[in-house]
PDB file of N, CA and C in Angstrom:
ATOM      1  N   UNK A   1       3.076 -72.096  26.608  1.00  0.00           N
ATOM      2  CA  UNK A   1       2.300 -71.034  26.015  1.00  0.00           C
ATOM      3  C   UNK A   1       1.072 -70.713  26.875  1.00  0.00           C
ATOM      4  N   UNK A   2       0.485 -72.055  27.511  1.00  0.00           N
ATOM      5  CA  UNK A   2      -0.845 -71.605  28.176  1.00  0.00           C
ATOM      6  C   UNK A   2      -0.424 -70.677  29.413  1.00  0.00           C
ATOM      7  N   UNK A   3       0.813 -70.825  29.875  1.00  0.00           N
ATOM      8  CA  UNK A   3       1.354 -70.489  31.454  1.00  0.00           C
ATOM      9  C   UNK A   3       1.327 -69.095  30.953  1.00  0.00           C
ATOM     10  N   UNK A   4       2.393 -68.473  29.859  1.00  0.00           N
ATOM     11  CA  UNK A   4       2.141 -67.436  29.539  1.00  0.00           C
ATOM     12  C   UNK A   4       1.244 -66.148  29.565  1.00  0.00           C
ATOM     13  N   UNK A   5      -0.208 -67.448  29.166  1.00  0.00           N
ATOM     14  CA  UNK A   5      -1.141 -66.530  28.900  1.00  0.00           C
ATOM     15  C   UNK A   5      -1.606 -66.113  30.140  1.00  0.00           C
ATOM     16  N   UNK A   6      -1.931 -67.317  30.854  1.00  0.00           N
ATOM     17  CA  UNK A   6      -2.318 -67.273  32.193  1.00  0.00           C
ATOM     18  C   UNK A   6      -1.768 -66.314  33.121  1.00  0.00           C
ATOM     19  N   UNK A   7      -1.027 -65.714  33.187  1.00  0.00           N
ATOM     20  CA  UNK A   7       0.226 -65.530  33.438  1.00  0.00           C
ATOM     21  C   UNK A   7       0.209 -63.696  33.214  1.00  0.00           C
ATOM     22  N   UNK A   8      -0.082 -63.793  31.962  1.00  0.00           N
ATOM     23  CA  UNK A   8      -0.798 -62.427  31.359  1.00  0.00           C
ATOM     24  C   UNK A   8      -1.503 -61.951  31.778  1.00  0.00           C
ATOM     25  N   UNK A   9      -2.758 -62.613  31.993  1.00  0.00           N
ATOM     26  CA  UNK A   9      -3.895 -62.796  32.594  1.00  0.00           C
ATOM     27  C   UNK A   9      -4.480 -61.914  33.759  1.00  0.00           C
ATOM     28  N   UNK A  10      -2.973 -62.406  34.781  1.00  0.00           N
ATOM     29  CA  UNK A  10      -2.796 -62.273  36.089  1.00  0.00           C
ATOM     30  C   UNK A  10      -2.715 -60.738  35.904  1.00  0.00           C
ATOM     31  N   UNK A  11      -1.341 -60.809  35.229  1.00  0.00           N
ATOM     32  CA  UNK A  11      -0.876 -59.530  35.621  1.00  0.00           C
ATOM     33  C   UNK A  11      -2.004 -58.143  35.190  1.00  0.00           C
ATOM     34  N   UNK A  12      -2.786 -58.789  33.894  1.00  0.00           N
ATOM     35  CA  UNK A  12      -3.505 -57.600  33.449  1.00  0.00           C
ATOM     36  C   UNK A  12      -4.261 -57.199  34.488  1.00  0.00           C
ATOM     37  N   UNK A  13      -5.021 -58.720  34.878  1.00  0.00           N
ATOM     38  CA  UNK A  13      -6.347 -58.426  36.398  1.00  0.00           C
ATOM     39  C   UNK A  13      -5.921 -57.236  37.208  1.00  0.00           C
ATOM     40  N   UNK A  14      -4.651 -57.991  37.751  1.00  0.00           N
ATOM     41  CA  UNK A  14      -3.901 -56.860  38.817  1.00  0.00           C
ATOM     42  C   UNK A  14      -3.760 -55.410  38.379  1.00  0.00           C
ATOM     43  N   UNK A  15      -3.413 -55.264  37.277  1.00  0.00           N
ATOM     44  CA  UNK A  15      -3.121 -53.949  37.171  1.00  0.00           C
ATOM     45  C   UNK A  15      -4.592 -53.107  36.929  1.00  0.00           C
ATOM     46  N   UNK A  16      -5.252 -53.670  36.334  1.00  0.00           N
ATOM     47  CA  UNK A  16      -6.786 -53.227  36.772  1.00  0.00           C
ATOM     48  C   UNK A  16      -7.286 -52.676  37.911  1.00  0.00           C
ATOM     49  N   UNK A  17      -7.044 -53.857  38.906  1.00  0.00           N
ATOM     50  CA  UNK A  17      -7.231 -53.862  40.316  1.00  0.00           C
ATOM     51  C   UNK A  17      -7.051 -52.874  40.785  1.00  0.00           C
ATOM     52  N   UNK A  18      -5.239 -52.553  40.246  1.00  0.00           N
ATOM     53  CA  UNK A  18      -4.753 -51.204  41.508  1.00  0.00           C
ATOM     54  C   UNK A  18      -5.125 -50.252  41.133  1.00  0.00           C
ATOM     55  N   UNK A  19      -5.572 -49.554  39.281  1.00  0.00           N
ATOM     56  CA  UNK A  19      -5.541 -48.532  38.521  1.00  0.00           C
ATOM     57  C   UNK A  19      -6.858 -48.206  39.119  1.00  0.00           C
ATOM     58  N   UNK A  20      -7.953 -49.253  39.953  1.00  0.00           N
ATOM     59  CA  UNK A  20      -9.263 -48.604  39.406  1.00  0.00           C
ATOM     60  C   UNK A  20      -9.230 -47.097  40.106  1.00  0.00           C
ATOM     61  N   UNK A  21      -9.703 -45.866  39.574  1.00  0.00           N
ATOM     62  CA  UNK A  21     -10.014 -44.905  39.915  1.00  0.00           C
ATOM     63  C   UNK A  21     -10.888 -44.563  41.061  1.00  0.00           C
ATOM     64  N   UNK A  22     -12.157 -45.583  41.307  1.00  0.00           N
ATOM     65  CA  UNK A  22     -13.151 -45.140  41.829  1.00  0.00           C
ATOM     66  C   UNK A  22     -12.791 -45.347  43.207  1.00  0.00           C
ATOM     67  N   UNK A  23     -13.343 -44.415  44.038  1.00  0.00           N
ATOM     68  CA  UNK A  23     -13.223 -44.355  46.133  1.00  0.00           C
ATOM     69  C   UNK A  23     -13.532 -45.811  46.289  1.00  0.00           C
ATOM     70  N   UNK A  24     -13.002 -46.188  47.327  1.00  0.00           N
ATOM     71  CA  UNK A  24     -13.399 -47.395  47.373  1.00  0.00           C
ATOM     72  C   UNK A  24     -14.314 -47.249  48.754  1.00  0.00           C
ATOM     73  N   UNK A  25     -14.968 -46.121  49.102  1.00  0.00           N
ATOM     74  CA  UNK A  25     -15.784 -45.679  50.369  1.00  0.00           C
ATOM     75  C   UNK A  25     -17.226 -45.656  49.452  1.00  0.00           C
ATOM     76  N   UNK A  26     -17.257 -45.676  48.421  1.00  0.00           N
ATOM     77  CA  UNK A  26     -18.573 -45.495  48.285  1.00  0.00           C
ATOM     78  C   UNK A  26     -18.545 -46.763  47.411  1.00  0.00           C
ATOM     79  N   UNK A  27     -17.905 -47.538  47.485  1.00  0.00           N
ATOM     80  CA  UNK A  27     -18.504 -48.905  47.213  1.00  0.00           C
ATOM     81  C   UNK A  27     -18.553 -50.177  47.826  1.00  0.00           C
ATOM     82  N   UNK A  28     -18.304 -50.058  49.101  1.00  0.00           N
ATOM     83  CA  UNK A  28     -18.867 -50.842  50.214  1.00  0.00           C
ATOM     84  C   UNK A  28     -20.256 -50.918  50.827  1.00  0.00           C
ATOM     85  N   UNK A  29     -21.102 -51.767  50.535  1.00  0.00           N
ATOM     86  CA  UNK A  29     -22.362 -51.648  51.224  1.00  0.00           C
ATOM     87  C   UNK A  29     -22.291 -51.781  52.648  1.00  0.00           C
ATOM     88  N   UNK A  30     -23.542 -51.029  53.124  1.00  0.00           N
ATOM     89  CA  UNK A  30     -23.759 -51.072  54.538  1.00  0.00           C
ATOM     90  C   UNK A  30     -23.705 -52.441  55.539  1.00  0.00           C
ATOM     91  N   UNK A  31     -23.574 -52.683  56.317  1.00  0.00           N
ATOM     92  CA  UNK A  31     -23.034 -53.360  56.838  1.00  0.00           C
ATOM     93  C   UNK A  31     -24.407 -53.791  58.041  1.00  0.00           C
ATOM     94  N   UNK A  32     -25.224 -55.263  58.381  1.00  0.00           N
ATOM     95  CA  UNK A  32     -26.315 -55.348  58.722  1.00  0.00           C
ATOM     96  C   UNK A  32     -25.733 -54.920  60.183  1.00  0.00           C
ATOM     97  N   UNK A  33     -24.942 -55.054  60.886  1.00  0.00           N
ATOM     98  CA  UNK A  33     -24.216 -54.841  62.600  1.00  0.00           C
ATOM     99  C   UNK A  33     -24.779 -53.367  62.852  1.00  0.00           C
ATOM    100  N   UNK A  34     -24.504 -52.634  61.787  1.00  0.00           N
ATOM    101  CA  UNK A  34     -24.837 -51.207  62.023  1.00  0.00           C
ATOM    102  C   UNK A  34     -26.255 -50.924  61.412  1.00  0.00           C
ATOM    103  N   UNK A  35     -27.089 -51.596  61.317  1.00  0.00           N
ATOM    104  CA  UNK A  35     -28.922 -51.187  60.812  1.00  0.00           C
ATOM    105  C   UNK A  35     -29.494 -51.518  62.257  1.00  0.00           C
ATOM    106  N   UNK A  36     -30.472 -50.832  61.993  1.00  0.00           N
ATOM    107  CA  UNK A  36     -31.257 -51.281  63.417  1.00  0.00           C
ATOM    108  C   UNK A  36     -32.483 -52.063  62.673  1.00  0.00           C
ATOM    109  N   UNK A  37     -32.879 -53.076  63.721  1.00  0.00           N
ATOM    110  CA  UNK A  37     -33.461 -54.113  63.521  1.00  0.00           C
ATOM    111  C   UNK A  37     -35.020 -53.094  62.949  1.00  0.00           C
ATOM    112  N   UNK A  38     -35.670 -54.376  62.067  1.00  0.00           N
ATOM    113  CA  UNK A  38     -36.899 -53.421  61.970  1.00  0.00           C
ATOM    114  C   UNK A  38     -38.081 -54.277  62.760  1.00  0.00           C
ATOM    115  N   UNK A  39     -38.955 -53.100  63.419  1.00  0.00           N
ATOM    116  CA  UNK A  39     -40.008 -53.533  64.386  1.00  0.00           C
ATOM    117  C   UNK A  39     -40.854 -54.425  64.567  1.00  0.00           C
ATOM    118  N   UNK A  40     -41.178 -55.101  63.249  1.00  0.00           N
ATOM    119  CA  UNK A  40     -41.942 -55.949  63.057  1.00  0.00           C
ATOM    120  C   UNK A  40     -40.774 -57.733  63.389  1.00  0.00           C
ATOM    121  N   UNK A  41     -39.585 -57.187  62.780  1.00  0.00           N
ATOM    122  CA  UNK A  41     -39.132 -58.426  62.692  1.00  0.00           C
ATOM    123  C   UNK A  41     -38.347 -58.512  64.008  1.00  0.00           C
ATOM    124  N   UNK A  42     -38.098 -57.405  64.814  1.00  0.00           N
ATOM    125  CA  UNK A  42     -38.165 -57.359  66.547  1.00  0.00           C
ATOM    126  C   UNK A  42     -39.039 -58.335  67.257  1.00  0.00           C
ATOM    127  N   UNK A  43     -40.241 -57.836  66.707  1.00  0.00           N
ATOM    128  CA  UNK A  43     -41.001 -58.544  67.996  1.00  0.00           C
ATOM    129  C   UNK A  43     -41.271 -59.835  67.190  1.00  0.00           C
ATOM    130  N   UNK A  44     -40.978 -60.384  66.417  1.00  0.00           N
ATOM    131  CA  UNK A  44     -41.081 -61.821  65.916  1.00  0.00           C
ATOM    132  C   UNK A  44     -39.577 -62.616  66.630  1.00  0.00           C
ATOM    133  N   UNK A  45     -38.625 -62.057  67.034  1.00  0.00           N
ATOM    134  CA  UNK A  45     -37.467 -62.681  67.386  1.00  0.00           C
ATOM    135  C   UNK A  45     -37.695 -62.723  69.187  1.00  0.00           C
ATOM    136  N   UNK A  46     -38.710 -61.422  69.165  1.00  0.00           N
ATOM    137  CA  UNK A  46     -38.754 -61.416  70.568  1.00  0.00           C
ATOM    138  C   UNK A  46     -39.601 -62.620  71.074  1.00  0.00           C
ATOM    139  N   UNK A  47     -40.883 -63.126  70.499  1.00  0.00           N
ATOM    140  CA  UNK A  47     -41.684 -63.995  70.595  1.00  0.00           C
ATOM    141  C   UNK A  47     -41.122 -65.325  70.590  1.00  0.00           C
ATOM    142  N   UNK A  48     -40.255 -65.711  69.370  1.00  0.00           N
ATOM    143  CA  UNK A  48     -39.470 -66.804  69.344  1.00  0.00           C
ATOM    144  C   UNK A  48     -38.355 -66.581  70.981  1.00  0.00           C
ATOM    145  N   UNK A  49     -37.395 -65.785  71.240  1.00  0.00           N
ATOM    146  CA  UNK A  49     -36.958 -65.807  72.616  1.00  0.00           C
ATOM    147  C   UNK A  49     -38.004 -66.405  73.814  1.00  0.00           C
ATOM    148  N   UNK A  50     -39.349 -66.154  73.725  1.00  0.00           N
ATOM    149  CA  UNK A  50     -39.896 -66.064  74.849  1.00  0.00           C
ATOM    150  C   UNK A  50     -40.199 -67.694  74.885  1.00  0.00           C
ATOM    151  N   UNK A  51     -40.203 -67.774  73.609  1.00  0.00           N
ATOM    152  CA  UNK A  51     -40.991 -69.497  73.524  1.00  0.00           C
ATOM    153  C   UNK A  51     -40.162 -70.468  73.787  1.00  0.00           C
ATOM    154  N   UNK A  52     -38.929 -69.908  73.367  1.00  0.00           N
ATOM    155  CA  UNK A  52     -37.507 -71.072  73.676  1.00  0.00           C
ATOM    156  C   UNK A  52     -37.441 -71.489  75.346  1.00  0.00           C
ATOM    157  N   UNK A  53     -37.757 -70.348  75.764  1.00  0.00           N
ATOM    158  CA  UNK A  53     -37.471 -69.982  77.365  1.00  0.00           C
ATOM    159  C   UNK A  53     -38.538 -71.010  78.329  1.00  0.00           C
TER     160      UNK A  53
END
């Protein structure tokens, strides 16, 4: 009976999953590879580089 349910479970999730309506382009957040660094925290990475060196 528990397998069943479990089982149920699954299948309901899934069919959720595939039905959802919404773009799936506007619900991906931005991605940090593509931000540009911000200036302040530039020259703090730049300082740490220089000190390693």
């Amino acid at each position: 009976m528990a397998q069943f349910f479990i089982l149920f479970c699954a299948a309901v999730t899934f069919a959720l999953m595939a039905c959802d309506p919404r773009p799936a382009e506007l619900m991906q957040t931005a991605s940090a590879w593509d931000q540009a660094p911000h200036p302040a925290q530039q020259a703090q990475q730049n300082a740490k580089d220089q000190s390693v060196s």
